[in-house]
Protein backbone atom coordinates (compact mmCIF):
# COMPACT_ATOMS: atom_id res chain seq x y z
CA UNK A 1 -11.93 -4.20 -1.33
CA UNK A 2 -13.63 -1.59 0.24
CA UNK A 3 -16.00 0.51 -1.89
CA UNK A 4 -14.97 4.76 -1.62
CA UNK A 5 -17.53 6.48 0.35
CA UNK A 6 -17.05 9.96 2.08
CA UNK A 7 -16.43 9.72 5.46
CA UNK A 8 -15.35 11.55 8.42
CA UNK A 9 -12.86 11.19 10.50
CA UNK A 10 -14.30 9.56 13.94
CA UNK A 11 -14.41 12.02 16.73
CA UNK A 12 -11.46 12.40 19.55
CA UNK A 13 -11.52 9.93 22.45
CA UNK A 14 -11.81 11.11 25.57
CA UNK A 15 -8.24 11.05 26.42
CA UNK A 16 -7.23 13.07 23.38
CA UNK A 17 -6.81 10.36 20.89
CA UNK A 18 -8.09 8.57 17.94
CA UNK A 19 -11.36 6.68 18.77
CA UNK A 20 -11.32 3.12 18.51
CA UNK A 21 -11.17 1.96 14.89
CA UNK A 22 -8.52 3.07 13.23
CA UNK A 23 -8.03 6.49 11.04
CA UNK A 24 -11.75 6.07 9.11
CA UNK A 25 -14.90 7.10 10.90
CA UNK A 26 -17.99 6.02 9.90
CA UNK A 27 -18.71 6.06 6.13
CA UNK A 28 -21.53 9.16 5.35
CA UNK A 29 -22.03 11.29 2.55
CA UNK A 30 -21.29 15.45 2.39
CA UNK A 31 -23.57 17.24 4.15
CA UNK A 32 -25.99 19.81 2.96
CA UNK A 33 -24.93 21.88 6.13
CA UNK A 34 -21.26 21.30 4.80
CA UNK A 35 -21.90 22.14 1.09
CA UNK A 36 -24.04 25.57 2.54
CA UNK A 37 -21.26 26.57 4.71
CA UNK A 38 -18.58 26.15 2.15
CA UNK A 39 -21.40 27.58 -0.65
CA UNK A 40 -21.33 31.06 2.08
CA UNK A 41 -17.86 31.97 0.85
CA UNK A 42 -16.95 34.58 -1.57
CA UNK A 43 -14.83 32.37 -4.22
CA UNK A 44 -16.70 29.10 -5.87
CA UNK A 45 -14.48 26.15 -4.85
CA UNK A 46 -11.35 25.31 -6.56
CA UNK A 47 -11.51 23.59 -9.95
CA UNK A 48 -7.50 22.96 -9.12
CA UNK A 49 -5.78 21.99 -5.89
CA UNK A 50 -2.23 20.66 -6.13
CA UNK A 51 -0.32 19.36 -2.74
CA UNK A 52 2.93 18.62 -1.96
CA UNK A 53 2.57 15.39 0.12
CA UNK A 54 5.56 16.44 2.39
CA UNK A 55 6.43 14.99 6.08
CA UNK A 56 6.00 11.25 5.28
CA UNK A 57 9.77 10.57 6.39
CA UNK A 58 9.50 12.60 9.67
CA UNK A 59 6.02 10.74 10.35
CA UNK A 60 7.96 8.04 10.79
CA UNK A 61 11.50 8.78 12.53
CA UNK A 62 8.99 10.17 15.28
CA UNK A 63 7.58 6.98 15.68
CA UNK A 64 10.81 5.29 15.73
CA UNK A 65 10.00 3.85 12.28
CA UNK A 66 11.42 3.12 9.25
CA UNK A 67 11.08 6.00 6.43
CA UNK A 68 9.27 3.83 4.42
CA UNK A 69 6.20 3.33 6.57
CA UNK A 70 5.87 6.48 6.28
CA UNK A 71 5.45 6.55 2.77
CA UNK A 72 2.95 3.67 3.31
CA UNK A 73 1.02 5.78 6.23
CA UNK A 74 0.92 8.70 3.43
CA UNK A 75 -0.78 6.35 0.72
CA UNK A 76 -3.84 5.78 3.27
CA UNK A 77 -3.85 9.97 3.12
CA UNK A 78 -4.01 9.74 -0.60
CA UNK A 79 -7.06 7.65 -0.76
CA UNK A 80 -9.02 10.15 2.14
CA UNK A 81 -7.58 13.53 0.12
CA UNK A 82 -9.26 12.02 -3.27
CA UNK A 83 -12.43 10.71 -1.58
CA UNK A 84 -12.74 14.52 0.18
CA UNK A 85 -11.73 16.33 -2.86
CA UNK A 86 -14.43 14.51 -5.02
CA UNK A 87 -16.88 15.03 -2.38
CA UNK A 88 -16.27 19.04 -2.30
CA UNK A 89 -16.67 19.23 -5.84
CA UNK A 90 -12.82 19.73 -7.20
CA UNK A 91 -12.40 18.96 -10.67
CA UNK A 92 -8.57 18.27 -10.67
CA UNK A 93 -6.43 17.15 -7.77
CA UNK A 94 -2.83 16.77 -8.42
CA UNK A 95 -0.84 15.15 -6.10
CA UNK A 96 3.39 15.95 -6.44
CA UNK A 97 4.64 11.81 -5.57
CA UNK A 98 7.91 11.70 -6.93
CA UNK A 99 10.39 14.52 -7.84
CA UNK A 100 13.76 14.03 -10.75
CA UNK A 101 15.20 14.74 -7.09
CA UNK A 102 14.33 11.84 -5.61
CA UNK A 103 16.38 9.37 -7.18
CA UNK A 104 19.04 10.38 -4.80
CA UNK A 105 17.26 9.30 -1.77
CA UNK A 106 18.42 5.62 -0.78
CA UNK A 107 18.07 3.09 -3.37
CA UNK A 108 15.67 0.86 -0.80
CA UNK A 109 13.42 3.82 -0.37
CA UNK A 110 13.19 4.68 -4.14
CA UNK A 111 12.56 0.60 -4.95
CA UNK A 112 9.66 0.85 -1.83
CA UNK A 113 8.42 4.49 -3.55
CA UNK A 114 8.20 3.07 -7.06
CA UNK A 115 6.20 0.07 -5.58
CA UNK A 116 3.17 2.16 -4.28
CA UNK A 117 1.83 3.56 -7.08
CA UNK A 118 1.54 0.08 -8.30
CA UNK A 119 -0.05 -1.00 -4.72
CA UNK A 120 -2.54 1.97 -4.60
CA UNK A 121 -3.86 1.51 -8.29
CA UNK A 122 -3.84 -2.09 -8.04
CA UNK A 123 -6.00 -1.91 -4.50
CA UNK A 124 -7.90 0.66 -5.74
CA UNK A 125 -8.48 1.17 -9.55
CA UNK A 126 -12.27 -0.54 -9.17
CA UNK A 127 -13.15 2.16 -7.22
CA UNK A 128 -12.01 4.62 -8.71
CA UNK A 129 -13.63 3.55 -12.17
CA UNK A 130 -16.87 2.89 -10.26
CA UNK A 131 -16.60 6.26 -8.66
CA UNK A 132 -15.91 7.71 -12.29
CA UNK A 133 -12.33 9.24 -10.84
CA UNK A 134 -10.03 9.67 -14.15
CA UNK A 135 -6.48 8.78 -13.37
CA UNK A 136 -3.61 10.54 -14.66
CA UNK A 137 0.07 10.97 -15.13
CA UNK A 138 2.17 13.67 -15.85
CA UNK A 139 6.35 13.44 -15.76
CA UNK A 140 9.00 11.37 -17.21
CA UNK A 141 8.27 7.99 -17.42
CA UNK A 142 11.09 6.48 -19.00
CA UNK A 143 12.72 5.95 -15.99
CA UNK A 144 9.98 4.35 -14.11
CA UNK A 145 10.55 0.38 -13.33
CA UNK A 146 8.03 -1.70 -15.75
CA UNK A 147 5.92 -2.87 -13.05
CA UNK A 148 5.13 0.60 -12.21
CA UNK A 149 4.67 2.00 -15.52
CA UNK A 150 2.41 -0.67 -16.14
CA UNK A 151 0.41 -0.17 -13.37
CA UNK A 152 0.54 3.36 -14.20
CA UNK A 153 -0.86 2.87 -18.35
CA UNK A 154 -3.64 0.81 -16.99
CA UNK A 155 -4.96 3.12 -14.89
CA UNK A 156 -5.04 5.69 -16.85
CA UNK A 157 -6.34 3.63 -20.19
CA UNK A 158 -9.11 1.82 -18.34
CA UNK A 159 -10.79 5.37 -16.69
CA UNK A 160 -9.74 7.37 -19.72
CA UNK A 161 -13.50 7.86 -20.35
CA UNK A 162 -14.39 8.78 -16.71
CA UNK A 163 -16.03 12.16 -16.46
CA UNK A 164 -15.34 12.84 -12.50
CA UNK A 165 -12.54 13.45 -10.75
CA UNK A 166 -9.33 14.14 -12.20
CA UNK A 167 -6.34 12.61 -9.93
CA UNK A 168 -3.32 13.65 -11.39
CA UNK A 169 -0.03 12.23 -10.16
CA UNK A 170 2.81 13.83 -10.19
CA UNK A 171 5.69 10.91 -11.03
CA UNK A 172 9.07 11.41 -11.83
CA UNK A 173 8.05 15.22 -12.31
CA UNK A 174 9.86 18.40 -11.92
CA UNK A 175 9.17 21.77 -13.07
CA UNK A 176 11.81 22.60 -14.51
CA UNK A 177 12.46 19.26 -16.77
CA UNK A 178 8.91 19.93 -17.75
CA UNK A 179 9.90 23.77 -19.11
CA UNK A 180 12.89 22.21 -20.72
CA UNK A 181 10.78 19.62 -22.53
CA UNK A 182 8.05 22.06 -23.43
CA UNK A 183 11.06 24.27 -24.74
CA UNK A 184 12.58 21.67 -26.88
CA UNK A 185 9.12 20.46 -28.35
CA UNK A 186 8.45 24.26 -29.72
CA UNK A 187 12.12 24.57 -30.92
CA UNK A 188 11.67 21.31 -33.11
CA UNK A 189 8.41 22.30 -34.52
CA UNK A 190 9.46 25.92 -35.52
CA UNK A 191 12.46 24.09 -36.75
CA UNK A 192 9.83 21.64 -38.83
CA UNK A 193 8.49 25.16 -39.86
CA UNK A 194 5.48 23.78 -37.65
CA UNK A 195 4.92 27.15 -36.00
CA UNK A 196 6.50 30.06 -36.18
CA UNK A 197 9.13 31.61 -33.70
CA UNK A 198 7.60 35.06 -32.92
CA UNK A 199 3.65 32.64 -32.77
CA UNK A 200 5.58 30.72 -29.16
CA UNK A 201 3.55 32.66 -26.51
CA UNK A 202 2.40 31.79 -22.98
CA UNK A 203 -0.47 29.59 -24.32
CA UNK A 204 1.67 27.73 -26.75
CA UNK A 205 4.24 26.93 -24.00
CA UNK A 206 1.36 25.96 -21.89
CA UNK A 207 -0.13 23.38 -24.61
CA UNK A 208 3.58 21.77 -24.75
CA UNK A 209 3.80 21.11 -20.98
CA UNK A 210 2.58 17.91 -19.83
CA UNK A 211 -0.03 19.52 -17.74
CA UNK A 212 -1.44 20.76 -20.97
CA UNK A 213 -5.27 20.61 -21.17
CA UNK A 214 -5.77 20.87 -17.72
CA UNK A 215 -6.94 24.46 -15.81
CA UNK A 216 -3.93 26.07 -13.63
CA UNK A 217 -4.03 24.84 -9.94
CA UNK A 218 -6.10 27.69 -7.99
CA UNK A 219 -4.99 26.36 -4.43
CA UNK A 220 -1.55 24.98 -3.63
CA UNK A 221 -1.26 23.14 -0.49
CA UNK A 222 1.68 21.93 1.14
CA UNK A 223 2.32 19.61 4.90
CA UNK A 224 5.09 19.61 6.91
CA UNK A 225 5.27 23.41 7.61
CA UNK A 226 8.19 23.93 4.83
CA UNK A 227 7.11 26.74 2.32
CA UNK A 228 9.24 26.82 -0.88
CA UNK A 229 7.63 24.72 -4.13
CA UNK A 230 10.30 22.28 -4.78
CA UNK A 231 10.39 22.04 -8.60
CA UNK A 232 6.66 21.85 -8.49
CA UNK A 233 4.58 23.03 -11.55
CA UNK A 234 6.66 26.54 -11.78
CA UNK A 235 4.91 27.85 -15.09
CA UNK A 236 1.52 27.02 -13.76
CA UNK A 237 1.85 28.02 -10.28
CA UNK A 238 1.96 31.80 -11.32
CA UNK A 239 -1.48 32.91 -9.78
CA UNK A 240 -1.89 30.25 -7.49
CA UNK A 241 -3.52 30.82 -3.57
CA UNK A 242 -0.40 29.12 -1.44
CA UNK A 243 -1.50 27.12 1.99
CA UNK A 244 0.90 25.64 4.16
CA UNK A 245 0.17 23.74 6.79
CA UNK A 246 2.07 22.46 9.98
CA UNK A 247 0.93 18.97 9.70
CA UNK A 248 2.84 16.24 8.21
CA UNK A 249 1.26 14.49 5.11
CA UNK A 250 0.08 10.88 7.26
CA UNK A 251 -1.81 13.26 9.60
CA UNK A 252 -3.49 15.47 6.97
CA UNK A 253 -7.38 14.66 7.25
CA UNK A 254 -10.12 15.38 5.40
CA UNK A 255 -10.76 18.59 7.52
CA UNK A 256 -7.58 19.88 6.73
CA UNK A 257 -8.55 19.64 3.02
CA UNK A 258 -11.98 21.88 4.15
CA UNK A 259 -10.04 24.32 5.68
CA UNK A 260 -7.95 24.84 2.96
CA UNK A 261 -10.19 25.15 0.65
CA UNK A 262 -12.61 27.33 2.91
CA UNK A 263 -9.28 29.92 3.63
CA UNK A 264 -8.96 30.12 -0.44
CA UNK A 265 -12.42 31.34 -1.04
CA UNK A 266 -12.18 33.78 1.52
CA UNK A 267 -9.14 35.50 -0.52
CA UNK A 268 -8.97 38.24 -3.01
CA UNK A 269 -7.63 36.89 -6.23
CA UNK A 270 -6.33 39.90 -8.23
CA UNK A 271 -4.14 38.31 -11.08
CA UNK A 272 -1.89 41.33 -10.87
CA UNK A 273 -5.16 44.00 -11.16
CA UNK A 274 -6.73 45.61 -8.47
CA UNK A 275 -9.29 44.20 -5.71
C-alpha cells in the first residue's frame, strides 16, 4: 500500500499530455514558497471546503467507457483532494458521494457505487490513521448494504481519536432529509418536554443536523461546470463562497484545489453586513 505523501502532479509532456507515469508526480512535501503565496491572501484558509464530486459519468462516456469507471477514475481524485487538502491546512473536507437521489440511477451502478467506499477505506484506512485523517459519515445509513456500512463503522471507530484531518463523506445524504430529521428530533423532544418550542432557534436546529459539531463549509466547490447545489447541505450552505469549475471530477488535480482555495481568500465575506 502506498504510504500518503503530498505530491504534485508531474509536469505536461511535450506534446501536451500527461508525462510518463501515470496521474501522480513525484511524491514532495508543501512548499514554503506555496504556504507564503497562499499565506499573501487576505482570508486565512478555509477551515471548511465541501465539493460536489460531479462529472464522473461524462469522464467516462467521453472515453467510450462504461459509467462506472468513471466512478472508479473519481476515487483516485478522492485520495489526491484529501492528501492536498491536509497539506493546505483544511480542517474539514466533506466530500457529497451519494445523494437519496441516487438510488434511481441503474441498479448495476448503485451496487458498483456502494462498493467503493468499502474499496477506498479498505485500501486506504492505514494511511489515513497513520496520517491522523479522522473519517466520517454523515446521512442515512439504514439503507446502505452491510458490507458498506461496515466498512463505513470501522473507519470511523478506528480514527475516532485522530486529531487531523476531518474527511467527511457525504453517503446516502440529502439536505433536505437531513432538515426533516433535524425537524422531527426537536418536535419529539419538545414533545418529551425536553426543550421548549419558542427555545428551537438556528443553533438548536444546527446541533440536530447530522453535520452537527462541525464549523459551516466556508468554500463550496463543484466540477463539471453545473452550478445549482443538488440537495447538498442547504441549512449550512447559507454563507458559503461558491466555486465552480469546468472540469469534471477524474480531472480535478491538486492545483485545482489551490486555486480554489486561493480565489476564496481573495473575496469579501460580508455575512449580510457591509465590506
Amino acid at each position: 500500500m502506498a504510504a500518503w505523501r503530498f505530491w504534485r502532479r508531474r509536469r505536461p509532456a511535450p506534446d501536451g499530455g500527461e508525462a510518463p507515469g501515470g496521474r501522480e508526480g513525484p511524491p514532495v512535501r508543501t512548499s514554503p514558497d506555496e504556504r507564503a503565496r497562499l499565506n499573501g491572501s487576505r482570508l486565512p484558509v478555509p477551515r471548511h471546503v465541501a465539493i460536489i464530486m460531479d462529472g464522473n459519468g461524462r469522464w467516462a462516456r467521453a472515453r467510450g467507457l462504461p459509467r462506472v469507471m468513471g466512478h472508479r477514475e473519481g476515487m483516485k481524485t478522492v485520495r489526491e483532494v484529501a492528501l492536498a487538502a491536509h497539506g493546505l491546512g483544511i480542517e474539514v473536507l466533506t466530500l457529497y458521494a451519494f445523494s437519496t437521489e441516487n438510488w434511481k440511477r441503474p441498479r448495476d451502478e448503485v451496487d458498483f457505487l456502494m462498493a467503493l467506499p468499502q474499496e477506498f477505506l479498505q485500501t486506504e484506512l492505514e494511511n489515513l490513521i497513520q496520517n491522523n485523517v479522522r473519517v466520517r459519515v454523515m446521512g442515512d445509513p439504514n439503507p446502505l448494504p452491510p458490507h458498506t456500512r461496515a466498512a463505513v463503522e470501522e473507519a470511523v471507530r478506528r480514527t475516532a481519536a485522530n486529531t487531523g484531518l476531518i474527511l467527511n463523506f457525504a453517503l446516502n445524504y440529502g439536505g433536505r432529509m437531513d432538515i426533516a430529521r433535524a425537524a422531527r428530533k426537536l418536535a419529539e423532544s419538545a414533545v418529551a418536554g425536553e426543550i421548549r418550542p419558542e427555545a428551537i432557534d438556528e443553533a438548536a436546529v444546527a446541533a440536530a443536523l447530522s453535520t452537527a459539531g462541525l464549523p459551516d463549509p466556508d468554500l463550496l466547490i463543484r466540477t463539471s461546470g453545473e452550478m445549482r447545489l443538488s440537495n447538498f447541505m442547504l441549512f449550512e450552505l447559507a454563507y458559503t463562497e461558491l466555486w465552480f469549475v469546468d472540469k469534471l471530477w477524474p480531472d480535478f488535480r491538486r492545483e485545482d484545489l489551490e486555486a480554489a482555495v486561493e480565489a476564496y481568500r481573495r473575496r469579501d465575506r460580508r455575512f449580510g453586513g457591509l465590506g
